[in-house]
Protein backbone atom coordinates (compact mmCIF):
# COMPACT_ATOMS: atom_id res chain seq x y z
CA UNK A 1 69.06 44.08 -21.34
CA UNK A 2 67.11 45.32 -23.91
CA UNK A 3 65.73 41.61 -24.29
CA UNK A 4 64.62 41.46 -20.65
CA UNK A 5 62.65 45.06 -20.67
CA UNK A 6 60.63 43.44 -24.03
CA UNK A 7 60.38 40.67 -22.02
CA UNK A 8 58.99 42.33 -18.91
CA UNK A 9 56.84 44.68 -21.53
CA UNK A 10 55.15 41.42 -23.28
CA UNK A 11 54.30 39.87 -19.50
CA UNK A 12 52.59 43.27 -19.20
CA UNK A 13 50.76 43.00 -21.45
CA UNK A 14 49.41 39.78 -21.23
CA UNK A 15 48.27 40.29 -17.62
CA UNK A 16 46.70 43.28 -18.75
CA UNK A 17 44.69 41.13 -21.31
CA UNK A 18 43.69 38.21 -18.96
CA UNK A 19 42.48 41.15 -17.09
CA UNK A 20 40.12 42.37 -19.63
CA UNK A 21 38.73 39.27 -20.61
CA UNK A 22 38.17 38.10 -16.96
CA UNK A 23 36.34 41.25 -16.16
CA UNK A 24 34.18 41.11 -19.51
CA UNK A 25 33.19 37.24 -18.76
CA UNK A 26 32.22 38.19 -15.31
CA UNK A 27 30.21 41.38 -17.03
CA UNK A 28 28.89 38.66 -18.89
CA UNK A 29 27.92 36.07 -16.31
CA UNK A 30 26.38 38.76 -14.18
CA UNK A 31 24.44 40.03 -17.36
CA UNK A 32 22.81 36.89 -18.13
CA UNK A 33 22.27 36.18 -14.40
CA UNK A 34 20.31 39.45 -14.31
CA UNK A 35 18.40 38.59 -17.58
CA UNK A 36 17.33 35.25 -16.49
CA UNK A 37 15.97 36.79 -13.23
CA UNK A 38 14.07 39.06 -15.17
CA UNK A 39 12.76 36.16 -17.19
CA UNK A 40 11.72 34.30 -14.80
CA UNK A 41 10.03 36.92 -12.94
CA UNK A 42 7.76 37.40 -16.06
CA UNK A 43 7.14 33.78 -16.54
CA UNK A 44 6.47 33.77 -12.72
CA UNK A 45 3.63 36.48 -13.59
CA UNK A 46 2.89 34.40 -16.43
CA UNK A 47 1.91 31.56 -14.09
CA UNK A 48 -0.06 33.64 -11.95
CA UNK A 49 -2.04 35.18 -13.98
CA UNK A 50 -2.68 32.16 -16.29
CA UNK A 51 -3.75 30.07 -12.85
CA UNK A 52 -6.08 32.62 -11.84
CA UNK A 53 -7.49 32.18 -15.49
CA UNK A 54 -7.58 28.69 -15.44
CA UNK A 55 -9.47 28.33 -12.07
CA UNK A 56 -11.99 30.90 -13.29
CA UNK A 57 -15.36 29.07 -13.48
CA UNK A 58 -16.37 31.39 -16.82
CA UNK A 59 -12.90 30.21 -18.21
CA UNK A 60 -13.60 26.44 -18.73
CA UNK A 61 -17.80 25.93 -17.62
CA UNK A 62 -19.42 22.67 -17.00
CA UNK A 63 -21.80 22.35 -20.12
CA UNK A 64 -22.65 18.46 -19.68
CA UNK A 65 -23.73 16.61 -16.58
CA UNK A 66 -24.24 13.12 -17.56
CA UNK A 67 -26.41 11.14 -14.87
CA UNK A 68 -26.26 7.30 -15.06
CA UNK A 69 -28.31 4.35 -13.33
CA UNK A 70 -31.12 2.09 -13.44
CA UNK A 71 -33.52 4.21 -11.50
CA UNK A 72 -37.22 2.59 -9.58
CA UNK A 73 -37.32 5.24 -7.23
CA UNK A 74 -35.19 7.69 -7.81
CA UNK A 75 -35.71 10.69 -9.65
CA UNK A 76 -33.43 12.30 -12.34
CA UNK A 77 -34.52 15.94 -11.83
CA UNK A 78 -34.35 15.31 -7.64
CA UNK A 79 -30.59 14.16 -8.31
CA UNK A 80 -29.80 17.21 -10.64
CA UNK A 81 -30.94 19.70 -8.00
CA UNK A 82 -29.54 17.95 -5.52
CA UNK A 83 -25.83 19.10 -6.66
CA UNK A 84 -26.90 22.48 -8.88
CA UNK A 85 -24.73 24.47 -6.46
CA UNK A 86 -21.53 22.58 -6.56
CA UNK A 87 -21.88 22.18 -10.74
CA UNK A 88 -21.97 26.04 -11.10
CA UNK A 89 -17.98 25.39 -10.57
CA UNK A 90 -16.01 24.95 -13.87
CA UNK A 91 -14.18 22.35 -14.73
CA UNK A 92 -11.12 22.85 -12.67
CA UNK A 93 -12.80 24.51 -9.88
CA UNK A 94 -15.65 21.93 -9.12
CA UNK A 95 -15.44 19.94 -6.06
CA UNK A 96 -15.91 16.04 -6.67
CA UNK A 97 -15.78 15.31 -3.19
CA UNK A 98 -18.80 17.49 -2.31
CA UNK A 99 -20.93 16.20 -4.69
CA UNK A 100 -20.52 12.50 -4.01
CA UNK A 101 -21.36 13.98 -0.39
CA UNK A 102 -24.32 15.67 -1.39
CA UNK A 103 -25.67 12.80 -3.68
CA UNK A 104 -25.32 10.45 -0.83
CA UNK A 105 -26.90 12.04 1.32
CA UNK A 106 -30.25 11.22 -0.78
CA UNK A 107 -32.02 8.20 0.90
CA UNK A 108 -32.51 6.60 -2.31
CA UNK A 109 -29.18 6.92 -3.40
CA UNK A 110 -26.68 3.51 -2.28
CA UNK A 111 -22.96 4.55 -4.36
CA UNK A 112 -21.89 7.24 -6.15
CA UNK A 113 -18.78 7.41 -8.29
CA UNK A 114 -18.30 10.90 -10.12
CA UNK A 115 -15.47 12.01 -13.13
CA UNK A 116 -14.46 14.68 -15.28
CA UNK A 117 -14.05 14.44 -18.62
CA UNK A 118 -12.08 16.94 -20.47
CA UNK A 119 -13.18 19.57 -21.31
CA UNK A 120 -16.50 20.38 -20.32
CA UNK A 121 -18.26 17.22 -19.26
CA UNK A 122 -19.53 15.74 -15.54
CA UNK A 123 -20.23 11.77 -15.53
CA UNK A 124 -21.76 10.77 -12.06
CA UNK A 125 -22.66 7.31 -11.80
CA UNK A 126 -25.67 6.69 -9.18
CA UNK A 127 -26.59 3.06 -7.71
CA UNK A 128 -30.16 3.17 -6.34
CA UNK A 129 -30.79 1.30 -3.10
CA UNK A 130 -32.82 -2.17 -3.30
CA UNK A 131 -35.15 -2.44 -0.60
CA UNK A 132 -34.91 -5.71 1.06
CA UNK A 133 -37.51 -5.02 3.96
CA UNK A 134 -39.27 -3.08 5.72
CA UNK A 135 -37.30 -2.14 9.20
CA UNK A 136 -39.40 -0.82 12.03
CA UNK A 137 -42.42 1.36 11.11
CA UNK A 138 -40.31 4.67 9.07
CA UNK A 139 -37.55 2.43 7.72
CA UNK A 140 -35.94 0.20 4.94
CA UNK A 141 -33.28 -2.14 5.00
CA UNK A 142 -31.03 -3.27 1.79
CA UNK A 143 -30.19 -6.69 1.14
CA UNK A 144 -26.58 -6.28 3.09
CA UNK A 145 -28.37 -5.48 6.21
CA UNK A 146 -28.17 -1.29 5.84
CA UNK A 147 -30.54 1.25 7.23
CA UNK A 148 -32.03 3.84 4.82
CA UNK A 149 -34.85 6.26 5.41
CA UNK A 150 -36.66 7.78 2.62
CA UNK A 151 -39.99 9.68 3.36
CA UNK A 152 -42.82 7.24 4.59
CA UNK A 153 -44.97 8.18 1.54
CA UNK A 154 -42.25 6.25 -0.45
CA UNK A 155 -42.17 2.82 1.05
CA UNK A 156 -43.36 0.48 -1.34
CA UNK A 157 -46.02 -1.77 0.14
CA UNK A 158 -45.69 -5.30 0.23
CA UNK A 159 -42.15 -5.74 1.31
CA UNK A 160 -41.54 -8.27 4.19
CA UNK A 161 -41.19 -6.79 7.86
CA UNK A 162 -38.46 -6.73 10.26
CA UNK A 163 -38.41 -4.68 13.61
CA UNK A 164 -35.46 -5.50 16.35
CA UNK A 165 -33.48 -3.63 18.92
CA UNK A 166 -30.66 -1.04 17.09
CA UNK A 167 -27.87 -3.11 15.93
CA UNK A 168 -29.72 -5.97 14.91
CA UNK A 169 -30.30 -5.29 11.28
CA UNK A 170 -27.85 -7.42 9.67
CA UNK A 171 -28.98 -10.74 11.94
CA UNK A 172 -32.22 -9.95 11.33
CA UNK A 173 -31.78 -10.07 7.73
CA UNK A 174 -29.65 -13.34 7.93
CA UNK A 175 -32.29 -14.85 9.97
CA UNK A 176 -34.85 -14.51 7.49
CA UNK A 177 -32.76 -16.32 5.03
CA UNK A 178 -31.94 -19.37 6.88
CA UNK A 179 -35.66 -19.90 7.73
CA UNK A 180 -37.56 -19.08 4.60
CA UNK A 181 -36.66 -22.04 3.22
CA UNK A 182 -37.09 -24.04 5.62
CA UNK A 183 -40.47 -22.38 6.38
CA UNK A 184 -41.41 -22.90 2.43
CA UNK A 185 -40.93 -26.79 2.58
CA UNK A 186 -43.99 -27.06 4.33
CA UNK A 187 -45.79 -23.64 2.53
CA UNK A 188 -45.14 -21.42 4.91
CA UNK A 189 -43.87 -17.67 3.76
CA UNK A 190 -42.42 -15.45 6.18
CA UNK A 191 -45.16 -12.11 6.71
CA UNK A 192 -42.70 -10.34 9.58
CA UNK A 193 -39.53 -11.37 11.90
CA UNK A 194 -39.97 -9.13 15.30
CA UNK A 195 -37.70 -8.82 18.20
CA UNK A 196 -38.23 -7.15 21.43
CA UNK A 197 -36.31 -5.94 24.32
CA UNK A 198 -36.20 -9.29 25.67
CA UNK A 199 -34.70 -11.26 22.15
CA UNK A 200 -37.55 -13.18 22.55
CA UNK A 201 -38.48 -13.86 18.58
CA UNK A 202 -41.99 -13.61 17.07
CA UNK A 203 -42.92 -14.73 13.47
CA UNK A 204 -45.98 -13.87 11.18
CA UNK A 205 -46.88 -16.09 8.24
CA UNK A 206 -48.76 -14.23 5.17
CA UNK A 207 -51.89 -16.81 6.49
CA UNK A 208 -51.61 -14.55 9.44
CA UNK A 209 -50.86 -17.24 11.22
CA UNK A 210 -47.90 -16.79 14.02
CA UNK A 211 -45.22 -18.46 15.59
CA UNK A 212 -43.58 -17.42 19.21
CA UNK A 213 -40.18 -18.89 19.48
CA UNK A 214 -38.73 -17.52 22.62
CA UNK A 215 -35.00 -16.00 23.08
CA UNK A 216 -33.09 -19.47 22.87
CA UNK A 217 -32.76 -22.05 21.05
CA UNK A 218 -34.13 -20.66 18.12
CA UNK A 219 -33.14 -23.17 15.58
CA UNK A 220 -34.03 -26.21 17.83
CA UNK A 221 -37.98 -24.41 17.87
CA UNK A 222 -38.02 -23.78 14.42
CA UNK A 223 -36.86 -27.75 13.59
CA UNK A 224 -39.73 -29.13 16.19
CA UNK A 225 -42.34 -26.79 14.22
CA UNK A 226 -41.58 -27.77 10.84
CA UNK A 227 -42.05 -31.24 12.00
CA UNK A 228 -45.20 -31.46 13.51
CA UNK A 229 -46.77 -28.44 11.27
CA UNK A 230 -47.80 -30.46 8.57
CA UNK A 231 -49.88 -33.09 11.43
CA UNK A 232 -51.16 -29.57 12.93
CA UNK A 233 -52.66 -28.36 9.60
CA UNK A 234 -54.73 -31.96 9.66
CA UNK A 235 -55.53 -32.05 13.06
CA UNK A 236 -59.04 -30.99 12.10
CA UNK A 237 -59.52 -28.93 14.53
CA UNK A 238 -59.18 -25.73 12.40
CA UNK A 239 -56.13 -23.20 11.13
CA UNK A 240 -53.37 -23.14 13.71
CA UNK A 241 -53.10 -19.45 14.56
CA UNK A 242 -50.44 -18.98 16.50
CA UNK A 243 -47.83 -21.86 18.09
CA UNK A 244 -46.18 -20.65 21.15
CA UNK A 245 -42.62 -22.66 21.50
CA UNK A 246 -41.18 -21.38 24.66
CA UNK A 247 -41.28 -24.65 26.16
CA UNK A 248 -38.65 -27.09 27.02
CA UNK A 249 -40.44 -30.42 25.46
CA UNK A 250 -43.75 -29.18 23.83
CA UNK A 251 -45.74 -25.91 22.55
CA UNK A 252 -49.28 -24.69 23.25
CA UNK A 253 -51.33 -24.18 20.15
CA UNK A 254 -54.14 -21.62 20.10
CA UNK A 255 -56.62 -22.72 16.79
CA UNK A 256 -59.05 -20.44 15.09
CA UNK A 257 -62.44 -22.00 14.66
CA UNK A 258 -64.30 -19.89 11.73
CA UNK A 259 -67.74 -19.68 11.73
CA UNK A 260 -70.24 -17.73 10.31
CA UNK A 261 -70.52 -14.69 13.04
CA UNK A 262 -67.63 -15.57 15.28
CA UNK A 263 -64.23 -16.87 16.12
CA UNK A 264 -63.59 -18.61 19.00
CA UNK A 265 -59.59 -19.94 20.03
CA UNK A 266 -58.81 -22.75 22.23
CA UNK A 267 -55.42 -24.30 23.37
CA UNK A 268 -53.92 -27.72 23.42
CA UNK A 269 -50.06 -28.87 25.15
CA UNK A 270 -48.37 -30.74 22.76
CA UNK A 271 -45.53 -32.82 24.49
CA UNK A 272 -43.21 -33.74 21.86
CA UNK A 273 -41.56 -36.79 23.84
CA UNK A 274 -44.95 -38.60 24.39
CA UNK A 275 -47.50 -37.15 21.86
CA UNK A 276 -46.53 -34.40 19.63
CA UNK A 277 -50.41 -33.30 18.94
CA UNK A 278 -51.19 -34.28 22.68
């Protein structure tokens, strides 16, 4: 009897025990739960504050902005001010995006690729548009055909001339190089390409001399000039002035007769079939 009441006294016990140390773990559990909520609400404000910091502009300022290109038209100072606003921004806080926008927006200006470099530094790499030609009477065109319009004060002089209808930029362009060379193998050199409303195709030589070629069969016209040209220029009956190809088998040739006070023009059919001089 007395061995079952110790008995019962020791099981007492015990439970009493586990009871302790299960309440102190979960005192502990919900102690460092607490504690880590605290923590984290500090690092929380930690982040916070340190982000507003870190996209202050004073915190990390732009001190270099590194321009690069071969420039002929463009000018350094032009490009600077072009994107003064968006480089007041510091490092974290400028927009790339907007200044690629604004530098393209330039006339002059063909690419633009522009990088940070940690920690202070702005690289923007400019490509200057090539003018190819001059398109219409207030624009330019690049070698791939593209439309740029920088002020008319700026077009260089001497570049060859192309007008068309909108759209037509690109053929013109390709046009021009599959007849120049053709044109140069019996010294010709290509002054303007124009088309009208129509498509009908006119072409001025540097000689100022001109060739009308119609709105089809353009290559066929071209082929039949180059091959009498060279019997035209011998003709002796003067400098060919202008050739007028819009006709099925022949062309009408109007000559310029220099003399001392005048110039007189006069017109011959040339039927290619029978007699290509006529």
């Amino acid at each position: 009897m007395a061995n079952l009441r110790e008995y019962l006294v020791k099981m007492g016990q015990k439970r009493a025990m586990k009871k302790v140390k299960t309440e102190r773990l979960i005192s502990v559990l919900v102690i460092r739960w607490c504690l880590a909520l605290v923590l984290f609400g500090a690092m929380g404000g930690g982040v916070v504050l340190g982000s507003a910091k870190l996209f202050d502009p004073q915190t990390f300022p732009l001190k270099v902005v590194s321009i690069k290109g071969d420039f002929k038209y463009l000018d350094q100072q032009k490009l600077e001010r072009a994107m003064s606003t968006e480089v007041r921004e510091g490092f974290f806080t400028l927009d790339v995006e907007a200044v690629h926008a604004r530098l393209l927006q330039m006339p002059w200006v063909a690419k633009v690729a522009v990088r940070r470099v940690w920690p202070d530094t702005l690289l923007v790499f400019v490509e200057e548009q090539v003018p190819f030609a001059q398109w219409g009477t207030t624009g330019l065109l690049n070698m791939q055909g593209g439309v740029f319009q920088p002020a008319e004060k700026d077009i260089p002089a001497g570049l060859l001339k192309l007008a068309g209808p909108k759209g037509m930029e690109q053929e013109m362009v390709a046009r021009y190089r599959d007849m120049q060379p053709r044109f140069e193998s019996v010294g010709l050199q290509i002054a303007s390409i124009k088309q009208n409303a129509r498509q009908a195709w006119l072409i001025e030589f540097t000689d100022k001399s001109a060739i009308r070629l119609g709105s089809q069969q353009i290559d066929k016209r071209v082929a039949r000039f180059i091959r009498v040209y060279p019997q035209l220029k011998v003709a002796g009956r003067g400098l060919p002035k202008q050739v007028d190809l819009r006709y099925p088998n022949g062309f009408v040739v109007h000559w310029e007769l220099n003399g001392l006070n005048e110039v007189s023009t006069r017109s011959v059919m040339g039927i290619t079939k029978q007699n290509e001089l006529g």
